[in-house]
C-alpha atoms as a PDB file:
ATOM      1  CA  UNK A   1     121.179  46.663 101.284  1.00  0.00           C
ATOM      2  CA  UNK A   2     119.198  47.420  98.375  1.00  0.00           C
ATOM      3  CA  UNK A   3     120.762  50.165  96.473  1.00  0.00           C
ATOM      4  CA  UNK A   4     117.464  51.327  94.612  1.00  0.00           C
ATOM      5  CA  UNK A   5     115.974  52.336  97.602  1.00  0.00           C
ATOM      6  CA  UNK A   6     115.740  56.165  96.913  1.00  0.00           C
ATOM      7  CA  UNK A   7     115.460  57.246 100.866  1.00  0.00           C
ATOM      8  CA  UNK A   8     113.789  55.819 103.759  1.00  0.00           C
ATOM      9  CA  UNK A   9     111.009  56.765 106.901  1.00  0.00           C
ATOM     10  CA  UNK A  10     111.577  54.603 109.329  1.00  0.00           C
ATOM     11  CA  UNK A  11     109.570  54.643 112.905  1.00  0.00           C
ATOM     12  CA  UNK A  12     110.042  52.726 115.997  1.00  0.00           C
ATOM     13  CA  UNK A  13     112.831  50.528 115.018  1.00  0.00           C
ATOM     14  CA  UNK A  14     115.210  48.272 117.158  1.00  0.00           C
ATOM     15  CA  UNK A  15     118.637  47.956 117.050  1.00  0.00           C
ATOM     16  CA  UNK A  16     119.233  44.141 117.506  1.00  0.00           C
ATOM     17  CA  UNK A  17     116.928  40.891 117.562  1.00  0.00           C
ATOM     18  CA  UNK A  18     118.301  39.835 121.019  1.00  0.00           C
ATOM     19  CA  UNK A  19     118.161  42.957 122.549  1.00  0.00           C
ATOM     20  CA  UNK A  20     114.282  43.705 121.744  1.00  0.00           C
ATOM     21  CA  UNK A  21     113.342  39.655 122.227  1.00  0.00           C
ATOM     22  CA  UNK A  22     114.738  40.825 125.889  1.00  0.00           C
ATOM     23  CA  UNK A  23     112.162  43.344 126.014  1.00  0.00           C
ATOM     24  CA  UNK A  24     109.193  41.478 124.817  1.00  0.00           C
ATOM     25  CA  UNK A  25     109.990  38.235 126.606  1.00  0.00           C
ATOM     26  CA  UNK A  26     109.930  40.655 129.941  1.00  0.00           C
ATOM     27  CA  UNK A  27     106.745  41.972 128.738  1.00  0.00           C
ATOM     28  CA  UNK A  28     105.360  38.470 128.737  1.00  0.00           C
ATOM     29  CA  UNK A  29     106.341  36.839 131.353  1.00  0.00           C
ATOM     30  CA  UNK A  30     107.319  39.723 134.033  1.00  0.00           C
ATOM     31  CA  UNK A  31     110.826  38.573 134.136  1.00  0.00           C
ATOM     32  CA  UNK A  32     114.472  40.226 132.102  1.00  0.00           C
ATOM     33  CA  UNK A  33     116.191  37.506 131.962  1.00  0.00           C
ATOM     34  CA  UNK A  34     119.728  37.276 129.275  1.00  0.00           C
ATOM     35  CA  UNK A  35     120.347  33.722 129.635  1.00  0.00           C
ATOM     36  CA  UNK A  36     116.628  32.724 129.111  1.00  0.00           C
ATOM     37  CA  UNK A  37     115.912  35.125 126.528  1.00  0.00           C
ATOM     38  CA  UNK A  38     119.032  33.823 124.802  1.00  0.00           C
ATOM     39  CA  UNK A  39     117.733  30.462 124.790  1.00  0.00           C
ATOM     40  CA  UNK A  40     114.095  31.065 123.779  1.00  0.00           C
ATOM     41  CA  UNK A  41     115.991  32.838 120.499  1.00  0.00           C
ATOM     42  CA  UNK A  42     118.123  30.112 119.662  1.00  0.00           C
ATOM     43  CA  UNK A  43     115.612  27.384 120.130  1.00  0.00           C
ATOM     44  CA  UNK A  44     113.350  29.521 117.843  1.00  0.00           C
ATOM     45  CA  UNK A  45     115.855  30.383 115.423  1.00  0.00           C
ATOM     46  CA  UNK A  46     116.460  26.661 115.223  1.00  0.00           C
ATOM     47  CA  UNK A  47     113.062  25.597 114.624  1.00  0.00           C
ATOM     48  CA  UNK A  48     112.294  28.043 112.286  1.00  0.00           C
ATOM     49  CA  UNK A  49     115.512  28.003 110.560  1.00  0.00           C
ATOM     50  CA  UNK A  50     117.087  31.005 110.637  1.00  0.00           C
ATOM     51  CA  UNK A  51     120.213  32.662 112.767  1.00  0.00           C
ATOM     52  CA  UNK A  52     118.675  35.088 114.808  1.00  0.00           C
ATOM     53  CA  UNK A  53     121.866  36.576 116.834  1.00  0.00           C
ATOM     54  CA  UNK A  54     122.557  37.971 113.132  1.00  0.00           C
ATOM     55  CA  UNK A  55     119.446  40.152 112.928  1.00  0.00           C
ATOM     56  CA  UNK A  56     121.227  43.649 113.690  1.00  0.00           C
ATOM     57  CA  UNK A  57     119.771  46.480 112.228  1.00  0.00           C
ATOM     58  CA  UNK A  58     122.090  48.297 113.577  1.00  0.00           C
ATOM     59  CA  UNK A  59     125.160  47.478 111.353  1.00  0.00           C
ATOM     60  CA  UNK A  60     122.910  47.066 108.651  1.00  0.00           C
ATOM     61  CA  UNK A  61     122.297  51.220 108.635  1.00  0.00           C
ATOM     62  CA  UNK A  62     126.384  51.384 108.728  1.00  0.00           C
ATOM     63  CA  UNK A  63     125.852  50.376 104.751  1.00  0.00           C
ATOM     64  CA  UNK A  64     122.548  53.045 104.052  1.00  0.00           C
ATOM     65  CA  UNK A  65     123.681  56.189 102.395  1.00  0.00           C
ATOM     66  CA  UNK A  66     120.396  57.302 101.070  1.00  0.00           C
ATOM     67  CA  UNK A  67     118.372  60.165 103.440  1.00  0.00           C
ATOM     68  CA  UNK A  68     116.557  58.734 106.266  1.00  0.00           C
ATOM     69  CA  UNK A  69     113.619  60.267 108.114  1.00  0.00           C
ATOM     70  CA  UNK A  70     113.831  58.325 111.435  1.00  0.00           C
ATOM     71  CA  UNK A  71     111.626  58.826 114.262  1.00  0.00           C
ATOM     72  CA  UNK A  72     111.089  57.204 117.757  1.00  0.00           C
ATOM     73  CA  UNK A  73     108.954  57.774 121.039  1.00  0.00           C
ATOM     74  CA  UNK A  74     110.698  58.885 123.867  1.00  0.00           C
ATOM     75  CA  UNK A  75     107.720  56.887 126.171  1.00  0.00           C
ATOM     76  CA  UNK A  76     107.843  53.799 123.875  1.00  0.00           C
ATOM     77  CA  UNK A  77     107.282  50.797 126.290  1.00  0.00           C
ATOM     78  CA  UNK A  78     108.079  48.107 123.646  1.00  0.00           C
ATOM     79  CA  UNK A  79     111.065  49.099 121.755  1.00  0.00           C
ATOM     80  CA  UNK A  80     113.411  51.175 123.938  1.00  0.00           C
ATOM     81  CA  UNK A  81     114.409  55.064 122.671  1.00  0.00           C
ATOM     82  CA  UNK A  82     117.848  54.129 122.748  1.00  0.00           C
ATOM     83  CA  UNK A  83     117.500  51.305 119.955  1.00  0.00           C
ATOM     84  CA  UNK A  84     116.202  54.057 117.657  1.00  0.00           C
ATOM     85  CA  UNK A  85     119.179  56.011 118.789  1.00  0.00           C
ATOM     86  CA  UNK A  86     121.924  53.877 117.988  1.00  0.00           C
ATOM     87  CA  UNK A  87     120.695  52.909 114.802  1.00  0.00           C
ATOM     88  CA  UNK A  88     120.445  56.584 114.409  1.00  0.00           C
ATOM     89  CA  UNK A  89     123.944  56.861 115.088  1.00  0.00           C
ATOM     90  CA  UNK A  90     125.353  53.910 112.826  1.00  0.00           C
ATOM     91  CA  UNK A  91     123.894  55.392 109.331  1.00  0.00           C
ATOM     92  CA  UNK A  92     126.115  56.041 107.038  1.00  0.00           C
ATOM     93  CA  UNK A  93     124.200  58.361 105.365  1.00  0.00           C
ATOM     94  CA  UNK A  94     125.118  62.405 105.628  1.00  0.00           C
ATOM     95  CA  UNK A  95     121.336  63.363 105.046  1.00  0.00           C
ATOM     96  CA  UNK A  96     119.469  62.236 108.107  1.00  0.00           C
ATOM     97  CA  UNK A  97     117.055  63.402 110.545  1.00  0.00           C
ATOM     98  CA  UNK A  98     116.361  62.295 113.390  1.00  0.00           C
ATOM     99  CA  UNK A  99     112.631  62.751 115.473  1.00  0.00           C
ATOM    100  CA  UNK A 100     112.030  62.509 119.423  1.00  0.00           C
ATOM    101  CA  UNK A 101     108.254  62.676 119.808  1.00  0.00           C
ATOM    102  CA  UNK A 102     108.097  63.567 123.655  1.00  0.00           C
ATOM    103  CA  UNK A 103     105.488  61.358 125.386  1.00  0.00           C
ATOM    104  CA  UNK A 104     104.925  59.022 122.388  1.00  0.00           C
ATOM    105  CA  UNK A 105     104.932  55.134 122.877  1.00  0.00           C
ATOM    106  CA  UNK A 106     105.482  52.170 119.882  1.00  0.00           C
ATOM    107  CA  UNK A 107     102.633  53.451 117.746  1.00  0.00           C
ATOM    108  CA  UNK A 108     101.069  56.834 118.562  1.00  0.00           C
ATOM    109  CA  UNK A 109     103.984  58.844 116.654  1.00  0.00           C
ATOM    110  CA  UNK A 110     101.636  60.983 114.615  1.00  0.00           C
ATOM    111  CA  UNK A 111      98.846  61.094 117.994  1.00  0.00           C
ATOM    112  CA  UNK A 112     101.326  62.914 119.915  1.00  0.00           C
ATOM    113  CA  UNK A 113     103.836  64.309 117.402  1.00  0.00           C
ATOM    114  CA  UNK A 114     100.707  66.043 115.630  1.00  0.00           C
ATOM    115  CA  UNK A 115     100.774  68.278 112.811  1.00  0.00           C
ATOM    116  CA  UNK A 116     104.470  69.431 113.855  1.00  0.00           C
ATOM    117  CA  UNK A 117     105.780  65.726 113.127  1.00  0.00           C
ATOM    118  CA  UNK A 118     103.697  65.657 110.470  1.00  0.00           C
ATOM    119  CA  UNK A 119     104.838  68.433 108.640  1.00  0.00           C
ATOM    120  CA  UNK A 120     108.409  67.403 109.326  1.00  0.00           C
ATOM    121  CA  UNK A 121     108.089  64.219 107.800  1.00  0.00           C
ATOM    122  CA  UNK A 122     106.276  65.867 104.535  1.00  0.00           C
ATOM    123  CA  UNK A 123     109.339  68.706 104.083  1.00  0.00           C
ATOM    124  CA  UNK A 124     111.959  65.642 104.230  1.00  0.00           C
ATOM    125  CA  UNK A 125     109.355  63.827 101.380  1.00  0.00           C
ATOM    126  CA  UNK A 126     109.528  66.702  98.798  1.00  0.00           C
ATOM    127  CA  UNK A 127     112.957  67.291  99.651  1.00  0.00           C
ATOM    128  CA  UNK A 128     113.279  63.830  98.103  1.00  0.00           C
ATOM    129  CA  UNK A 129     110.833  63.960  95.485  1.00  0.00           C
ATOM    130  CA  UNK A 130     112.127  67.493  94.133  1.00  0.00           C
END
């Protein structure tokens, strides 16, 4: 984790690799499938060199202690709400907030969130830049 980071906005986010390479793969081919989906990632993590089982985003906000503005879409249809919940959950940082935007998918936060989420998101910026 880099420590220079000052805060953070983060929107959208998932929690682990496999679990949201479950949700696109059933958004491609129609079919939620573990075993597959499991396969698919470690055939791609081998060709393109990497170990993709240790993508978790999740433990990684167990080491961020600087304020977070985090925000999700309670409609998203490519990341569940949930993912953006539990990384909620695992920050270790004390000043957090966390946004629901009712009826917002993966990347209309600010369409249906409107000024209101907008003007949340600016208070927890000059809170930071004070």
């Amino acid at each position: 984790i880099d420590s220079s980071l000052k805060f953070g906005i983060i929107e959208s986010t998932f929690d682990r690799f496999e679990n949201v390479a479950l949700e696109y793969g059933e958004d491609f081919t129609g079919i939620k499938n573990k075993a597959l989906s499991d396969h698919v990632i470690t055939k791609s993590g081998k060709i393109a060199g990497f170990k993709p089982f240790e993508v978790n985003p999740v433990e990684s906000c167990g080491h961020i202690t600087c304020p977070i503005f985090m925000a999700h879409g309670d409609a998203d249809d490519k990341i569940p709400f949930a993912f953006g919940q539990h990384n909620f959950n695992a920050l270790a940082s004390v000043d957090k907030e966390f946004e629901q935007v009712h009826g917002a998918g993966h990347e209309n936060l600010r369409t249906f969130g409107g000024r209101a989420y907008m003007d949340k998101m600016e208070a927890f910026l000059l809170r930071q830049v004070k």
